[in-house]
Protein backbone atom coordinates (compact mmCIF):
# COMPACT_ATOMS: atom_id res chain seq x y z
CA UNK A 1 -69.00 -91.27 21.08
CA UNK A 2 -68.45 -88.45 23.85
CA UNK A 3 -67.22 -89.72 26.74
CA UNK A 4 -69.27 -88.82 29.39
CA UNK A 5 -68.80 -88.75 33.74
CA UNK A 6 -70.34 -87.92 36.65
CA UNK A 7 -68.65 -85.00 38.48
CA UNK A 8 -67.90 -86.64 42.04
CA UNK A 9 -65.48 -88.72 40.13
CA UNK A 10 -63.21 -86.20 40.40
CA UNK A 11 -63.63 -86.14 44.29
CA UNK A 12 -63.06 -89.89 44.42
CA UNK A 13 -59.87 -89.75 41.98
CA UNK A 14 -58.50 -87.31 44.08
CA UNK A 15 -59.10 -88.92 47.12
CA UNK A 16 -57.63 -92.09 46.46
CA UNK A 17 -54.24 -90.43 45.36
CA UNK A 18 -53.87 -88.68 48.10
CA UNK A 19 -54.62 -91.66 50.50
CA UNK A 20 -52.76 -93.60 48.38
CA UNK A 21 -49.88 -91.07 49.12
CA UNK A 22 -51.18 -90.75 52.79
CA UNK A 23 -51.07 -87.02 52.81
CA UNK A 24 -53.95 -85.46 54.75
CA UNK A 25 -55.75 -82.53 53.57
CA UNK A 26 -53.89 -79.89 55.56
CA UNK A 27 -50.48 -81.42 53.78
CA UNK A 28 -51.78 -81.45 50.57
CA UNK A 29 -53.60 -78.33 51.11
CA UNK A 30 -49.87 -76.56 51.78
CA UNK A 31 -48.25 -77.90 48.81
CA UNK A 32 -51.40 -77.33 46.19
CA UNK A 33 -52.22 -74.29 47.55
CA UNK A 34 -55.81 -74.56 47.94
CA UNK A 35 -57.58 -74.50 50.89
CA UNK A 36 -58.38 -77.46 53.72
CA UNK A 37 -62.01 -76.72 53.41
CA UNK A 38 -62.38 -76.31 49.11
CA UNK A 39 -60.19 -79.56 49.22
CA UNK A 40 -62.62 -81.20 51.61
CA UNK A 41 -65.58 -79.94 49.53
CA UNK A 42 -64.06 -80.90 46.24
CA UNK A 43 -63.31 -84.51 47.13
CA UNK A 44 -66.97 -84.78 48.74
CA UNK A 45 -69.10 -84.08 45.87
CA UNK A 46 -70.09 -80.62 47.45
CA UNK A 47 -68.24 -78.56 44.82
CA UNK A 48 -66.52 -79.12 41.18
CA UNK A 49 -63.20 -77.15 41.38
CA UNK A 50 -62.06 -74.95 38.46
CA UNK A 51 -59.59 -75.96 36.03
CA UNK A 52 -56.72 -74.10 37.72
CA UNK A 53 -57.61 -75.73 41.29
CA UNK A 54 -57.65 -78.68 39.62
CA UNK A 55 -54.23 -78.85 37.70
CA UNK A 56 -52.74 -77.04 41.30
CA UNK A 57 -54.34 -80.52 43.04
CA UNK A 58 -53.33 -83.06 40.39
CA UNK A 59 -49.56 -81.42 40.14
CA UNK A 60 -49.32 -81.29 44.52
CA UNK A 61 -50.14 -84.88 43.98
CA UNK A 62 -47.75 -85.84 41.22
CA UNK A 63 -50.20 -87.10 38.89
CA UNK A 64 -49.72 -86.51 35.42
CA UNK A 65 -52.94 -84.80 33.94
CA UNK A 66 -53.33 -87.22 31.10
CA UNK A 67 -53.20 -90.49 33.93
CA UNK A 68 -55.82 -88.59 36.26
CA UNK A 69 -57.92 -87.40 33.45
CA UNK A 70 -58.00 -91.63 31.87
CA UNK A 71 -59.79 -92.11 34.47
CA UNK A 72 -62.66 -89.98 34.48
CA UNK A 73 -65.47 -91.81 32.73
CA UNK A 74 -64.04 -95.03 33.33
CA UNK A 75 -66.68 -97.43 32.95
CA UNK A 76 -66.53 -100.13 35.73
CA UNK A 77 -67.09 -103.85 35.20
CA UNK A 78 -70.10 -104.77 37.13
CA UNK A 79 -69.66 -108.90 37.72
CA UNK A 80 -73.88 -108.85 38.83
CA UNK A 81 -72.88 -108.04 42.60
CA UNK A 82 -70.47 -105.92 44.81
CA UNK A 83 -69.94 -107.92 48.69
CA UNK A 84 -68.57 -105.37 51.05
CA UNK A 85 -67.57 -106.38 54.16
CA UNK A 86 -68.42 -104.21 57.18
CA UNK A 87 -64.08 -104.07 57.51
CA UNK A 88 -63.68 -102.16 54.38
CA UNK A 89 -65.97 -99.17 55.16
CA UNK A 90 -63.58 -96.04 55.09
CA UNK A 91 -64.18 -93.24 57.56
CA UNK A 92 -63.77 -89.68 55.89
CA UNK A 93 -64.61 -86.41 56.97
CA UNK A 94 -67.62 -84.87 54.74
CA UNK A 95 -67.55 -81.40 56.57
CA UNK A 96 -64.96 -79.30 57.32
CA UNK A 97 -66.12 -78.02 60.96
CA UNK A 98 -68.51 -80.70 62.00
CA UNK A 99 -69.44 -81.63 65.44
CA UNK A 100 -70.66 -85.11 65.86
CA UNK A 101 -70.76 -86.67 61.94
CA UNK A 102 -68.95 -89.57 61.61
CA UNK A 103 -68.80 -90.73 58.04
CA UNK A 104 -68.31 -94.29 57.00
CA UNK A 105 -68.22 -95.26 53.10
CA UNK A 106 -69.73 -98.18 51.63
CA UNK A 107 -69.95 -98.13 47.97
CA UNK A 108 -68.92 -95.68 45.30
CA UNK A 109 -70.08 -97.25 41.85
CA UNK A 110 -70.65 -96.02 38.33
CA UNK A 111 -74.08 -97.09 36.83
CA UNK A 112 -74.75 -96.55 33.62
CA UNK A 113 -75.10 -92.45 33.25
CA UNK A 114 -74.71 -92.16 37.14
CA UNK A 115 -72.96 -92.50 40.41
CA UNK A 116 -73.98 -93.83 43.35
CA UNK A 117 -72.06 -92.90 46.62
CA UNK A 118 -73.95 -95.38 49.62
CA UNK A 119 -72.60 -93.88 53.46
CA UNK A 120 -73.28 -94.60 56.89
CA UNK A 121 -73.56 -91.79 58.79
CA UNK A 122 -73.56 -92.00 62.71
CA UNK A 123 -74.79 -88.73 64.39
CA UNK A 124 -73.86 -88.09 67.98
CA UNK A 125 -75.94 -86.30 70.34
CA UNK A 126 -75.96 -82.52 69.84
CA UNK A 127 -74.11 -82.76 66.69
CA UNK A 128 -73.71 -79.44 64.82
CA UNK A 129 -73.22 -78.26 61.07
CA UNK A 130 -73.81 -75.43 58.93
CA UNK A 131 -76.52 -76.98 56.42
CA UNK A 132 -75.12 -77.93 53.10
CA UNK A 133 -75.70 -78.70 49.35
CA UNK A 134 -75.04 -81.10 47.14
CA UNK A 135 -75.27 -81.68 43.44
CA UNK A 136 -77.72 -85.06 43.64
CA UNK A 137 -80.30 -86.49 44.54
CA UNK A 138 -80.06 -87.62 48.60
CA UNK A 139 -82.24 -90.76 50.06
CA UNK A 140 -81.85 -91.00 54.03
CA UNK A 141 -82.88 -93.76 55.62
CA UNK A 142 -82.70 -93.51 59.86
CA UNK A 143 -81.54 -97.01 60.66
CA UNK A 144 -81.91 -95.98 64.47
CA UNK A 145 -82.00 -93.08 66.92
CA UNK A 146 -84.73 -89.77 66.84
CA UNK A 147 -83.21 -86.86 63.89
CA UNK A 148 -84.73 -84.04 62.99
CA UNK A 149 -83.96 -82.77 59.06
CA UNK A 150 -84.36 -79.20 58.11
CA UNK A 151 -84.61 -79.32 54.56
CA UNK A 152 -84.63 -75.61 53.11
CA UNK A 153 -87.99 -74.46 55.49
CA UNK A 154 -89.32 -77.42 56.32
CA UNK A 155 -87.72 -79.34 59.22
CA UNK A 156 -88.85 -83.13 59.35
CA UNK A 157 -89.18 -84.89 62.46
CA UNK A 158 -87.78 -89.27 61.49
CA UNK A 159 -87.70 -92.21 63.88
CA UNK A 160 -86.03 -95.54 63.15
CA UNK A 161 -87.26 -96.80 60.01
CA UNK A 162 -88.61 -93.38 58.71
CA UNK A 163 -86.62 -92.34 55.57
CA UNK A 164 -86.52 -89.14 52.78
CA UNK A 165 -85.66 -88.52 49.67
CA UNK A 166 -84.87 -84.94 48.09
CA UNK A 167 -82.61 -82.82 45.50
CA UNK A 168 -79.27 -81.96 47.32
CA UNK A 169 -79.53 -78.93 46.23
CA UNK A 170 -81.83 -77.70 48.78
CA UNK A 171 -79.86 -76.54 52.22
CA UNK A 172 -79.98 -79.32 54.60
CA UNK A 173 -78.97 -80.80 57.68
CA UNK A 174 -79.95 -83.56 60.33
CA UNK A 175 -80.02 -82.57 63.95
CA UNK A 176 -79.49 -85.57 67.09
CA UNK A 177 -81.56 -82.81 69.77
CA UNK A 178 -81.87 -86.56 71.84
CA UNK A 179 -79.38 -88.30 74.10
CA UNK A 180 -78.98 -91.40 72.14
CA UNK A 181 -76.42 -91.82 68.57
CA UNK A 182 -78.57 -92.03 65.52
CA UNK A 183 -77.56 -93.81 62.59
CA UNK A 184 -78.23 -92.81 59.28
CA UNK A 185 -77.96 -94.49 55.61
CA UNK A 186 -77.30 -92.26 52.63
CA UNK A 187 -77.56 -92.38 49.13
CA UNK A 188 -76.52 -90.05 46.72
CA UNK A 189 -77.50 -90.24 43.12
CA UNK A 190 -75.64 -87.97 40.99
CA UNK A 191 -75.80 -87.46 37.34
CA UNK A 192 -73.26 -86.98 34.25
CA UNK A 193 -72.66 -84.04 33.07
């Protein structure tokens, strides 16, 4: 049978090597060659880099290719429940050049054909971005605070408890126009390919 993955693997692969190395994207963005803000992208979800960015990112690390490339497709033993304490949710930086977003991740898993990425997202007052895309599906959930989402034209006004759900591929972004931190859960659903 093929084996199969979902492309943010190769985000979170990365990722962990270079924590694991604790090298921070401008370092490994020196020796790899490839830019702060494709790395940042890459390991995000918000772009699959090309073969030759790839083996340049894997070699800056020291990973042989056939080690990094085991590990795509994996498929990960699910014991019927995942308890995360509040003490292992990692910070990371989504967007290069973001005002205000403060990341914190909860789960990554692998479910049967998909990946799930769950993230808190805390949005500070007047928090800026350029809007984004992303290749899945997106579920937002407002937790607390006053947003407003522009999603492609439309620009939705959410209050604690509102949520949406939409395909990352249309431009988006969350604005905090209020004086109060909003907090934000987000799933993304993406799909093998």
């Amino acid at each position: 049978m093929e084996k199969k993955f979902a492309y943010n693997e190769i985000g979170n692969i990365l990722r962990k090597y270079r924590k694991g190395k604790k090298l921070r994207l401008v370092g490994l963005a020196e020796t790899s060659g490839v830019s702060i803000a494709m790395l940042s992208k890459i390991e995000n979800g918000r772009m699959l880099p090309t073969i030759p960015t790839l083996f340049a990112i894997i070699g800056a690390l020291g990973v042989a290719p056939d080690i990094f490339f085991s590990e795509l497709g994996e498929q990960n033993t699910f014991p019927g429940y995942i308890f995360i304490p509040k003490t292992e949710y990692a910070s990371f930086v989504k967007e290069e050049n973001a005002k205000g977003f403060h990341y914190f991740s909860i789960l990554e898993h692998r479910i049967e054909g998909t990946s799930l990425q769950i993230s808190l997202l805390h949005l500070d007052p007047g928090a800026k971005r350029k809007a984004v895309t992303t290749h899945a599906y997106e579920y937002i959930y407002l937790i607390s605070g006053s947003i407003e989402y522009m999603l492609g034209d439309q620009i939705f006004p959410m209050n604690e408890g509102d949520s949406l759900f939409f395909d990352g591929n249309i431009q988006h972004v969350p604005f905090n126009k209020s004086d109060k931190l909003a907090t934000l859960l987000v799933f993304y659903l993406f799909t093998e390919v």
